[in-house]
C-alpha atoms as a PDB file:
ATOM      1  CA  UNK A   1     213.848 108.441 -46.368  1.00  0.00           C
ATOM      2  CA  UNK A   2     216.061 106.046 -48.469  1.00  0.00           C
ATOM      3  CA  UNK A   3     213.007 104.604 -50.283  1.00  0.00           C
ATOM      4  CA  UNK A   4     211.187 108.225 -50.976  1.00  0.00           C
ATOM      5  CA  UNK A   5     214.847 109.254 -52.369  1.00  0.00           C
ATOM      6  CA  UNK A   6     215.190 106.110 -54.085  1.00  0.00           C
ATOM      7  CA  UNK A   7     211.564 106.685 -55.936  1.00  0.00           C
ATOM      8  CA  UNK A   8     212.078 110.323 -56.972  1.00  0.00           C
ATOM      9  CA  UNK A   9     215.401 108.853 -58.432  1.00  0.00           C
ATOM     10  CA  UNK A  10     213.047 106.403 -60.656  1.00  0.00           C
ATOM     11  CA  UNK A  11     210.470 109.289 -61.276  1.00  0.00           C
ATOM     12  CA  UNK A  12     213.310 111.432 -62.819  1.00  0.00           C
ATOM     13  CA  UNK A  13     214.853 108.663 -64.763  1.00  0.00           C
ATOM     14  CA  UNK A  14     211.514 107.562 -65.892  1.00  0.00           C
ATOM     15  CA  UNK A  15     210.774 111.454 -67.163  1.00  0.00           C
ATOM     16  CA  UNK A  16     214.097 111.619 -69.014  1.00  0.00           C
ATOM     17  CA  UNK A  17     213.367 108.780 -70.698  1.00  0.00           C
ATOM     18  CA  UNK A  18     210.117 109.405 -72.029  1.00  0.00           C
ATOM     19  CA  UNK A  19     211.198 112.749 -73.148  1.00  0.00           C
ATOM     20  CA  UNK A  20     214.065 111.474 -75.001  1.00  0.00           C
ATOM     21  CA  UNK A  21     211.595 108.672 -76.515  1.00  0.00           C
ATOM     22  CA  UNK A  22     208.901 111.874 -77.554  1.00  0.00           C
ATOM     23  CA  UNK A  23     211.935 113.742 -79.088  1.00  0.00           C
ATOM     24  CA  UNK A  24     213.423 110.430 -80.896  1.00  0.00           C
ATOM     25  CA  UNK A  25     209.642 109.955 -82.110  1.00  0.00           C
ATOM     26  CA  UNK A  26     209.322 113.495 -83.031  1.00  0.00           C
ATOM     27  CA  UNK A  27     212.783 113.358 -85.429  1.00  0.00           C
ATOM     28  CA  UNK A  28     211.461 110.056 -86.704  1.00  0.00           C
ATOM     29  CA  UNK A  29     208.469 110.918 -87.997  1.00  0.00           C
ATOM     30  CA  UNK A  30     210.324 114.585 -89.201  1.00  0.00           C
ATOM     31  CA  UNK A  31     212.443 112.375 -91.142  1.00  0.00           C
ATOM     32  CA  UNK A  32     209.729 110.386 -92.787  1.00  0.00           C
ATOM     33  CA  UNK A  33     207.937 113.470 -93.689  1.00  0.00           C
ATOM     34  CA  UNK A  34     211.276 114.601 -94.753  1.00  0.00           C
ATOM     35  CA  UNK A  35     212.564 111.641 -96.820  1.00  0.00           C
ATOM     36  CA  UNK A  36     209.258 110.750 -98.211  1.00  0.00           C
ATOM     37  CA  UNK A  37     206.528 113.495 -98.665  1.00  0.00           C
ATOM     38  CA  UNK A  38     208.858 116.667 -99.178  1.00  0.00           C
ATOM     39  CA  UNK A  39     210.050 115.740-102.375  1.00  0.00           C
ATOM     40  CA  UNK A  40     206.337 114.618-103.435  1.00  0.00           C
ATOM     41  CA  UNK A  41     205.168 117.645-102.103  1.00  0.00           C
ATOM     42  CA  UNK A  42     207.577 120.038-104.114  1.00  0.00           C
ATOM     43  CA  UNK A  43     207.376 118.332-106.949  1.00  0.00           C
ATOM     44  CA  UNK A  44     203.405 118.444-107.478  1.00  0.00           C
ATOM     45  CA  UNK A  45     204.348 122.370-106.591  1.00  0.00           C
ATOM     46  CA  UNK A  46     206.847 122.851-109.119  1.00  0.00           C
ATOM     47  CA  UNK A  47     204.118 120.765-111.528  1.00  0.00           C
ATOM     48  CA  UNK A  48     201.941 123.118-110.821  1.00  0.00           C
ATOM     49  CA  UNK A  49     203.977 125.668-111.831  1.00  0.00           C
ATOM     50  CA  UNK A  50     205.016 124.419-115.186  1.00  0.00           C
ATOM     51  CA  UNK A  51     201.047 124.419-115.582  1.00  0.00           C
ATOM     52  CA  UNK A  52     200.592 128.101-114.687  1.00  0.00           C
ATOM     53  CA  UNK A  53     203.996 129.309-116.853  1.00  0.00           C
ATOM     54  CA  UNK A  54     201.591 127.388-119.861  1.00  0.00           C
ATOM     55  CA  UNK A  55     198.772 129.250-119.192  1.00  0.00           C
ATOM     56  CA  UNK A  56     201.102 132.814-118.388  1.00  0.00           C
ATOM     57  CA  UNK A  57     203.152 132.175-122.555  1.00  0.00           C
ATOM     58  CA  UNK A  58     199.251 131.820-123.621  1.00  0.00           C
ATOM     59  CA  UNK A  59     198.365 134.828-122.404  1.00  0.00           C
ATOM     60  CA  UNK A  60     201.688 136.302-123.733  1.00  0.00           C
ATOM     61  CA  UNK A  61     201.162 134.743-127.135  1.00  0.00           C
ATOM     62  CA  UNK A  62     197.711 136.424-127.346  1.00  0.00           C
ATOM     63  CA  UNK A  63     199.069 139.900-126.458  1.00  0.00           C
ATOM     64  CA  UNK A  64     201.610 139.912-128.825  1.00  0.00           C
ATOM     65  CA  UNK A  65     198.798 138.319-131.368  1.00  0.00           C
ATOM     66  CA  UNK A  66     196.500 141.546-130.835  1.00  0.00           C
ATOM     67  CA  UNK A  67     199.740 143.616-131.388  1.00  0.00           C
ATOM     68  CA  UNK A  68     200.072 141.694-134.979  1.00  0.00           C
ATOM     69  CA  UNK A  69     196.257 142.108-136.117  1.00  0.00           C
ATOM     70  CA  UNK A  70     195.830 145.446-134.747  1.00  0.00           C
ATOM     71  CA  UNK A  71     199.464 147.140-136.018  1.00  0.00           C
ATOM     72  CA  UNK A  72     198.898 149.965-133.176  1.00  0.00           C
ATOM     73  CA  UNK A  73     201.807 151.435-131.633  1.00  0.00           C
ATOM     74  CA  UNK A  74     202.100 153.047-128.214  1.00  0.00           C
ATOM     75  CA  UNK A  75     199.785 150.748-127.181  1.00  0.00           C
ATOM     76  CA  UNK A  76     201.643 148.475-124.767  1.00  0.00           C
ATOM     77  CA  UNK A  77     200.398 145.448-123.032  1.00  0.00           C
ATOM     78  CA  UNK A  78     201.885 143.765-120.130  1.00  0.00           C
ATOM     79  CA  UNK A  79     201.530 140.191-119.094  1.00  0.00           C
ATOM     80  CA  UNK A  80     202.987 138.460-115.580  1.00  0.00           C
ATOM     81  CA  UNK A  81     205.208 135.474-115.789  1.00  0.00           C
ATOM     82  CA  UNK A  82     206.162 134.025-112.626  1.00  0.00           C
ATOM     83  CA  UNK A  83     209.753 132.616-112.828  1.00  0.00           C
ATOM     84  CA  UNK A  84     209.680 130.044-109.886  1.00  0.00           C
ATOM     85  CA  UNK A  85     208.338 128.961-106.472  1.00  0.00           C
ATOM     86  CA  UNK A  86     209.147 129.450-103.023  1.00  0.00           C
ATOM     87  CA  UNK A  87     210.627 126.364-100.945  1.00  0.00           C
ATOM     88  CA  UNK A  88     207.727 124.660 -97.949  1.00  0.00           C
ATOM     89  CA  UNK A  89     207.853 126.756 -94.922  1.00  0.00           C
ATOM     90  CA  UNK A  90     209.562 125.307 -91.508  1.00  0.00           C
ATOM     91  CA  UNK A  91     210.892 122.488 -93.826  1.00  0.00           C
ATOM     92  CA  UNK A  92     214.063 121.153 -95.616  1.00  0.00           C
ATOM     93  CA  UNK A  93     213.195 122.260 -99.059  1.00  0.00           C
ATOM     94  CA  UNK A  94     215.233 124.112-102.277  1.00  0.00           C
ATOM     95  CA  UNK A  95     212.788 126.816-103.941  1.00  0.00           C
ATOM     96  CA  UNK A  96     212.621 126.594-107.924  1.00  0.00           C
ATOM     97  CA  UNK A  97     214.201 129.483-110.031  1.00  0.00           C
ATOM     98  CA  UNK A  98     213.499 130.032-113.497  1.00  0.00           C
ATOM     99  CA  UNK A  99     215.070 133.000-116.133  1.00  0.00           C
ATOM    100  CA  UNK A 100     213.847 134.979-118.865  1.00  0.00           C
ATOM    101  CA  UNK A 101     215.368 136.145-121.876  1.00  0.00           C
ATOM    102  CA  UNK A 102     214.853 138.365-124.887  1.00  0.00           C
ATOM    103  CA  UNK A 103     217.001 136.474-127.566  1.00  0.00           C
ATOM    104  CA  UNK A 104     218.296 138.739-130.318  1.00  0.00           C
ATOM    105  CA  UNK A 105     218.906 136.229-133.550  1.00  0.00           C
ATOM    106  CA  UNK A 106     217.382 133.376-131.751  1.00  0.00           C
ATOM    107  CA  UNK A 107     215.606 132.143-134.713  1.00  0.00           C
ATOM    108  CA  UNK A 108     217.020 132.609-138.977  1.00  0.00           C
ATOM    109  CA  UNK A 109     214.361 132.662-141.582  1.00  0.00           C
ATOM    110  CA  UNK A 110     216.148 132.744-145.469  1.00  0.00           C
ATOM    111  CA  UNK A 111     213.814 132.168-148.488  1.00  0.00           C
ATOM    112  CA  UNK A 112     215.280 131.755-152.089  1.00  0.00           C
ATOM    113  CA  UNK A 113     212.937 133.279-154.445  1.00  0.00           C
ATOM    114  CA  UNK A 114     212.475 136.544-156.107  1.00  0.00           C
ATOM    115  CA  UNK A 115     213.258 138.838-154.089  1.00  0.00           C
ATOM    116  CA  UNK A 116     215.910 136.772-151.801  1.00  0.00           C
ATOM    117  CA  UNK A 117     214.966 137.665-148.267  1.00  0.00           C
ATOM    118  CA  UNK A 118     217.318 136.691-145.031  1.00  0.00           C
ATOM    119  CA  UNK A 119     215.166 137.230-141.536  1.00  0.00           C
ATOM    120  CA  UNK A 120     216.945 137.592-138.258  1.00  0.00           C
ATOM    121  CA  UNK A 121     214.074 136.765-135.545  1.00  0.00           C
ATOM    122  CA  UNK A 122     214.606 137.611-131.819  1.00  0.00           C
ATOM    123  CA  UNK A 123     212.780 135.513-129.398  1.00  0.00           C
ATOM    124  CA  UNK A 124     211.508 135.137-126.210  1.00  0.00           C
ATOM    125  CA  UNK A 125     212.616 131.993-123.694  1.00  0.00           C
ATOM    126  CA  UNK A 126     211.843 130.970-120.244  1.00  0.00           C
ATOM    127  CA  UNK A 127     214.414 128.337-118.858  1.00  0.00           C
ATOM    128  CA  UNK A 128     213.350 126.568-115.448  1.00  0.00           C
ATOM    129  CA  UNK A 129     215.767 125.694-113.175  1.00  0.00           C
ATOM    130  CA  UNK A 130     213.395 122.659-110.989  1.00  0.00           C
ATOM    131  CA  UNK A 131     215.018 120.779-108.256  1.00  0.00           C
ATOM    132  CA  UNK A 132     212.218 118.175-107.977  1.00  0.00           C
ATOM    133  CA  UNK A 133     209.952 117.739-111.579  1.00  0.00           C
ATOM    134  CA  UNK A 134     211.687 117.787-114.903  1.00  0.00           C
ATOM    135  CA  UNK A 135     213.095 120.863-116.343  1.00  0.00           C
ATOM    136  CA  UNK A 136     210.982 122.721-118.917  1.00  0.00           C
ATOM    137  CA  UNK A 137     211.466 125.571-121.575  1.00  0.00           C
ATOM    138  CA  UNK A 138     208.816 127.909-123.462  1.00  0.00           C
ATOM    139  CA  UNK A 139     210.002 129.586-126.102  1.00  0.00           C
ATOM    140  CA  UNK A 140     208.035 132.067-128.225  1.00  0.00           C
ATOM    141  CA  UNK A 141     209.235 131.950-131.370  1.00  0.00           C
ATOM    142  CA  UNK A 142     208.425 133.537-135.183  1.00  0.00           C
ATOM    143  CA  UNK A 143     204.665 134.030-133.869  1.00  0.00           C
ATOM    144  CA  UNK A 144     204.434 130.168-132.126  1.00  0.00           C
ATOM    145  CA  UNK A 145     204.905 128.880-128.756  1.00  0.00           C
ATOM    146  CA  UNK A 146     207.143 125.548-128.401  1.00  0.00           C
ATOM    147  CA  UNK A 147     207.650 123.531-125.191  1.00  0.00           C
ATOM    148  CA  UNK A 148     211.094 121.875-124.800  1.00  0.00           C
ATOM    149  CA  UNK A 149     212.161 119.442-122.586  1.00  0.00           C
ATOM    150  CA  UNK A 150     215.291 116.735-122.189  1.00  0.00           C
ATOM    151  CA  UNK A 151     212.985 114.743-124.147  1.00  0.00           C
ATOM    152  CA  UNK A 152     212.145 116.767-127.416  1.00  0.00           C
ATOM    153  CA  UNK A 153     210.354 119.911-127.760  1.00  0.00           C
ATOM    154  CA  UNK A 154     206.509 120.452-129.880  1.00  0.00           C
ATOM    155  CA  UNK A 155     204.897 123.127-130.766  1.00  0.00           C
ATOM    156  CA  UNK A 156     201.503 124.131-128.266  1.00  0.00           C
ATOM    157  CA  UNK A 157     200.895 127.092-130.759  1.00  0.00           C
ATOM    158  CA  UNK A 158     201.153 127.286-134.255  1.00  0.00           C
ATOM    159  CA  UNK A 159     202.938 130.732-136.386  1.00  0.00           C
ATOM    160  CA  UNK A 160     201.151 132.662-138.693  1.00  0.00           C
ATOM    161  CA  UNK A 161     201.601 130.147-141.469  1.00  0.00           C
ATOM    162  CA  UNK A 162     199.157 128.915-144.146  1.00  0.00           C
ATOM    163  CA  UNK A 163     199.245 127.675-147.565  1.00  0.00           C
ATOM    164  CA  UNK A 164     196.740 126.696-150.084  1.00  0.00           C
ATOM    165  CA  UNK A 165     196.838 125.021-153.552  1.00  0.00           C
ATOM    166  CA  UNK A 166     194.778 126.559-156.306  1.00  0.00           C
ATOM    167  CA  UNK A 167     196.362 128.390-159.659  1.00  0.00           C
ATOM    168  CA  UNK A 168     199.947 128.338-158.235  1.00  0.00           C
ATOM    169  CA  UNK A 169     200.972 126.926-154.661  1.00  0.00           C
ATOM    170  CA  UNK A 170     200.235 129.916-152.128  1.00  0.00           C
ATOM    171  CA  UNK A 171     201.645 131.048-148.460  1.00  0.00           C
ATOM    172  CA  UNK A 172     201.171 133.571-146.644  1.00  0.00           C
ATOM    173  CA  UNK A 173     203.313 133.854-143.832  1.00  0.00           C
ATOM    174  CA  UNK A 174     203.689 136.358-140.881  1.00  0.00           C
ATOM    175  CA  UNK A 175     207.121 136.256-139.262  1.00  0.00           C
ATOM    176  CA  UNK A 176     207.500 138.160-135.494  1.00  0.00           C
ATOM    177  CA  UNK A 177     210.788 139.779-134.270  1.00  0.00           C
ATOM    178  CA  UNK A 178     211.249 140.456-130.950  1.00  0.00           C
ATOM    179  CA  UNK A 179     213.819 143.280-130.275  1.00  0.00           C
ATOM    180  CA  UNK A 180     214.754 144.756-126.879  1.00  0.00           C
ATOM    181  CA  UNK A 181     213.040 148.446-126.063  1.00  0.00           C
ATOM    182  CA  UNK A 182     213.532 150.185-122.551  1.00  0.00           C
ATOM    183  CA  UNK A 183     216.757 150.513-120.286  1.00  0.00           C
ATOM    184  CA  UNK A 184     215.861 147.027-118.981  1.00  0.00           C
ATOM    185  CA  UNK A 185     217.778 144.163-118.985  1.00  0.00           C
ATOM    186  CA  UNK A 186     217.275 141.075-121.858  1.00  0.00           C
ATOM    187  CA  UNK A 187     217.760 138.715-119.130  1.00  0.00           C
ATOM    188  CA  UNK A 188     215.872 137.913-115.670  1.00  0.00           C
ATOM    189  CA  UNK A 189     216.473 135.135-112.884  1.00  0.00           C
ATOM    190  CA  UNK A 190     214.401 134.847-109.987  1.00  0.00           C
ATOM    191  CA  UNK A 191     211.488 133.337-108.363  1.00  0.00           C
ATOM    192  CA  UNK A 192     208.781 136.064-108.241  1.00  0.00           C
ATOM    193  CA  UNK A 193     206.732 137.252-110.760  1.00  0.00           C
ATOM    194  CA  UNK A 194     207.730 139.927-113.621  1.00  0.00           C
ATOM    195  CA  UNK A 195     205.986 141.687-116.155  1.00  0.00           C
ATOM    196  CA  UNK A 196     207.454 141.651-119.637  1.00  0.00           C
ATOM    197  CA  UNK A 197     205.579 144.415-121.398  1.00  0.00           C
ATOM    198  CA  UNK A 198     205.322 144.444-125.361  1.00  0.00           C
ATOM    199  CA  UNK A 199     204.336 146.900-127.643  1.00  0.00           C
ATOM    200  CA  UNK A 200     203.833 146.930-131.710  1.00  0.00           C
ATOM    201  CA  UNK A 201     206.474 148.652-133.266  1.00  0.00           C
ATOM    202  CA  UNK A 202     206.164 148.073-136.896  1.00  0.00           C
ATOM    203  CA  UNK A 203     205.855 146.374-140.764  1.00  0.00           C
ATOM    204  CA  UNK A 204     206.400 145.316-143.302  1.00  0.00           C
ATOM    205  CA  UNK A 205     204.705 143.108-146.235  1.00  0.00           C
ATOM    206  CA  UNK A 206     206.517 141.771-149.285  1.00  0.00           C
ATOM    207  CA  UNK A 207     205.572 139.545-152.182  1.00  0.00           C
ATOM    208  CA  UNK A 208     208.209 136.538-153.161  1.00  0.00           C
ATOM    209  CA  UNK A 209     207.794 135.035-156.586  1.00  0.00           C
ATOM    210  CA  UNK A 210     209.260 131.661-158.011  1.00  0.00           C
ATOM    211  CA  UNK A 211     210.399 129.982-154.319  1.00  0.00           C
ATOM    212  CA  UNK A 212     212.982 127.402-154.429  1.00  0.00           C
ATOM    213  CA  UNK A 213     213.304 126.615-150.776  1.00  0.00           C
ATOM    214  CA  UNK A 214     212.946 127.995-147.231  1.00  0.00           C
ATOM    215  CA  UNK A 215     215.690 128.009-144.761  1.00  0.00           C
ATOM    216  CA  UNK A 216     214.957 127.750-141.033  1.00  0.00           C
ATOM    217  CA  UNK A 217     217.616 127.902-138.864  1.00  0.00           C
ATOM    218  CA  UNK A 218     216.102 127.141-134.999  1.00  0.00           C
ATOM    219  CA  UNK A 219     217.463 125.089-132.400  1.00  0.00           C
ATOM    220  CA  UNK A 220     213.767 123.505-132.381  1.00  0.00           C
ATOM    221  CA  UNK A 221     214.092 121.445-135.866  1.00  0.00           C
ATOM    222  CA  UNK A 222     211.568 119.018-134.260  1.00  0.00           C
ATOM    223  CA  UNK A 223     209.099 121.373-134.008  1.00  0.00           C
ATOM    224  CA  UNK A 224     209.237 122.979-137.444  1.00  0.00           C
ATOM    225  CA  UNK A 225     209.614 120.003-139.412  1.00  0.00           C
ATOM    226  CA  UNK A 226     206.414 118.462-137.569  1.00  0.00           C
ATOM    227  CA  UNK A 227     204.555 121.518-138.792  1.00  0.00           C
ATOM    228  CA  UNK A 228     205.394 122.574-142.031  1.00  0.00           C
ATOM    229  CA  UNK A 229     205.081 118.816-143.050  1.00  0.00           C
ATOM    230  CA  UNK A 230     201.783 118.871-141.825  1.00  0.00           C
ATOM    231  CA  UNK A 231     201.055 122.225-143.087  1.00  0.00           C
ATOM    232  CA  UNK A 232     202.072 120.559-146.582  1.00  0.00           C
ATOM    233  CA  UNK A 233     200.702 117.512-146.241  1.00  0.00           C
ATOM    234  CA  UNK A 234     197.390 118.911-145.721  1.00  0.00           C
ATOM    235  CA  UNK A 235     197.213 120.795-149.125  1.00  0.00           C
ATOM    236  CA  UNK A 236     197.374 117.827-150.631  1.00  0.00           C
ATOM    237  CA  UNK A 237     201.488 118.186-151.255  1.00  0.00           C
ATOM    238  CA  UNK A 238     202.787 114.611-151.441  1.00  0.00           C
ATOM    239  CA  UNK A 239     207.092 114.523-149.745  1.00  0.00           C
ATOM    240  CA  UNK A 240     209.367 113.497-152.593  1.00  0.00           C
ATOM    241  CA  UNK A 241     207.101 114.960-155.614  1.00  0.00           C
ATOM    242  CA  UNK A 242     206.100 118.501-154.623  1.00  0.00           C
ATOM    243  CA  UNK A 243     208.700 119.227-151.563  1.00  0.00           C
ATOM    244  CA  UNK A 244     211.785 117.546-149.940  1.00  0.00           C
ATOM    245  CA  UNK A 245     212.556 118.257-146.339  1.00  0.00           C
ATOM    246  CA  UNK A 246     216.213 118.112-145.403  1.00  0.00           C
ATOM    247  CA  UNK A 247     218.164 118.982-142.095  1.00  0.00           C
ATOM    248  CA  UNK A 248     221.676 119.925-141.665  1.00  0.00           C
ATOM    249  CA  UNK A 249     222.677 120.622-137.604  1.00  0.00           C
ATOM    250  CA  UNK A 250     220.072 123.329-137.072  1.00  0.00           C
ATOM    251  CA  UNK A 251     218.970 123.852-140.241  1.00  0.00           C
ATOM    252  CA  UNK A 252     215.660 122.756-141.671  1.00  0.00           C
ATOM    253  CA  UNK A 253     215.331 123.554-145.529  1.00  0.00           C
ATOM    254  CA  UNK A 254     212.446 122.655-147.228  1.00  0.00           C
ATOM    255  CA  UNK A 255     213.493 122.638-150.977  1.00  0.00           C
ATOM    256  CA  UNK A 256     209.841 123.039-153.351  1.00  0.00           C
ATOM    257  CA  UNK A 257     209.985 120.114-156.079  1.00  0.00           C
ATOM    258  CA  UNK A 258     207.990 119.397-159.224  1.00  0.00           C
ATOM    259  CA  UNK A 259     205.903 122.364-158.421  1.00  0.00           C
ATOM    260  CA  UNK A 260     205.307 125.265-160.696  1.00  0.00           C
ATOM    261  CA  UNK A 261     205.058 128.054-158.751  1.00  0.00           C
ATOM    262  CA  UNK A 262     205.908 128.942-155.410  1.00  0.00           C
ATOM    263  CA  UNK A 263     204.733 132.453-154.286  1.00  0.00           C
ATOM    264  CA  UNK A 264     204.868 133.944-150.504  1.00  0.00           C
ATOM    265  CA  UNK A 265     202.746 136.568-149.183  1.00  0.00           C
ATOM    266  CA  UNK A 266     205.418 137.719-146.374  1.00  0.00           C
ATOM    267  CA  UNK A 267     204.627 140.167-143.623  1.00  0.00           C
ATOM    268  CA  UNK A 268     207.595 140.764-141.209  1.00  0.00           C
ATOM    269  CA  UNK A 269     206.370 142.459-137.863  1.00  0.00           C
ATOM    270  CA  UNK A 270     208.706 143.696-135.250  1.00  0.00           C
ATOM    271  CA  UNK A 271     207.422 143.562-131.780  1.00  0.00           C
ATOM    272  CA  UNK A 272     209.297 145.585-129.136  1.00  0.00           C
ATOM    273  CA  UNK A 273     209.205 144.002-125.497  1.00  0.00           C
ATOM    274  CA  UNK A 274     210.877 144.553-122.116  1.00  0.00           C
ATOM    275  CA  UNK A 275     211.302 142.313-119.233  1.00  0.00           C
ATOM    276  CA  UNK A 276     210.154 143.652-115.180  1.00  0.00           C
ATOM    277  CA  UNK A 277     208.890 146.753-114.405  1.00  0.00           C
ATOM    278  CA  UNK A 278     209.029 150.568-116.115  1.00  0.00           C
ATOM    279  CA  UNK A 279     207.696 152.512-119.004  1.00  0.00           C
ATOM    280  CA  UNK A 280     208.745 151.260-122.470  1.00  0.00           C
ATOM    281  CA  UNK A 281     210.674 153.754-123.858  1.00  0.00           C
ATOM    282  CA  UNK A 282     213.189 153.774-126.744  1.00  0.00           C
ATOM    283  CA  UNK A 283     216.898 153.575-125.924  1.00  0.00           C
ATOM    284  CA  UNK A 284     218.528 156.593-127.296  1.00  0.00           C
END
């Protein structure tokens, strides 16, 4: 009786300890999965992401393009951007937020010439807020899209800005405001998608004559000087003889120099947009 007690003593002990070596193997491999192919995991999702919100800004820069070339009001178009990403399901993870803003005065445009003009140019910004893969920012601005990052920001879509040398140096150059319409909020956080829905409003075309400089104040000089240097470059403008570029904070003036004539054909269009769902409808 001893012995057969003495065995079902070891039996037990032996069952113990195998389950506490299963559930010690269990939390070990939990915490290499944890430790080592969570973050990986998340991050590639949060990549993936930052490709779609690309993708979602092209989309929004082609509605508000058809909105520009067709000048058609109560016409609105709506187009999804997804502000973040949930967090893995039955692990440790943080999910990704991102906001969304309407930015009244984000951008200045001033232009010395005859007439002198002064632009005030609302915007449209995404900020993500990415626990795993590096923070990134779209910003539709004057009629282009520009990516920003810790880094430096570019421009991925170029404004409605050309030039071209014949008689007298030409531009012609299509500025887009962005002004709040609707009882919605200018401002959005989340993780879901949203519509922003924009709609042509109106406007107006002007003719500049004898242009000494342009004024840009943006808090994207990089991205501006890189393309209106390139712009001028292309027409066969050499820097230091025809135009000088200078920056002051976040300013970029681009002063016209040994040049002739500088003329502008300007057409300012004002874009009305509103962020999540609802029927645009003026505030009154």
């Amino acid at each position: 009786m001893k012995l057969k007690k003495m065995k079902n003593s070891d039996n037990a002990v032996v069952g113990i300890v195998a389950a506490f070596l299963i559930i010690g193997l269990f939390i070990a491999v939990l915490s290499v999965v944890q430790t080592q192919y969570v973050p990986k995991w998340m991050k590639e999702k949060e990549s993936d992401h930052m490709n779609v919100l690309a993708d979602q800004f092209a989309q929004l820069n082609y509605a508000i393009n058809t909105h520009v070339f067709n000048e058609k009001a109560n016409i609105p178009i709506s187009t999804t951007i997804t502000l973040g990403n949930k967090e893995l399901p039955y692990l440790m993870s943080v999910r990704a937020f991102g906001q969304l803003n309407i930015i009244n005065d984000g951008c200045i445009i001033s232009i010395n010439g005859t007439p002198n003009l002064n632009i005030s140019i609302g915007t449209i910004k995404y900020n993500s807020y990415n626990n795993y893969y590096i923070d990134q920012n779209y910003i539709y601005e004057c009629g282009g899209l520009i990516l920003s990052q810790y880094s430096g920001n570019a421009l991925t879509i170029d404004p409605f800005f050309t030039c071209n040398f014949l008689d007298n140096f030409e531009i012609n150059f299509t500025t887009v405001n962005i002004t709040t319409i609707g009882n919605k909020d200018t401002s959005l956080v989340g993780y879901g998608p949203t519509p922003i829905r924009t709609e042509y409003k109106s406007s107006d075309k002007t003719f500049i004559d004898n242009i000494s400089y342009i004024n840009i104040t943006t808090n994207y000089i990089t991205s501006w000087k890189n393309f209106i240097n390139s712009s001028l470059i292309n027409q066969n403008f050499v820097y230091g003889t025809n135009y000088i570029i200078e920056i002051i904070d976040n300013k970029l003036i681009v002063h016209f120099v040994g040049t002739d004539k500088v003329l502008m054909n300007l057409n300012e269009v004002d874009i009305g947009a509103q962020i999540g769902h609802g029927i645009i409808k003026e505030r009154k």
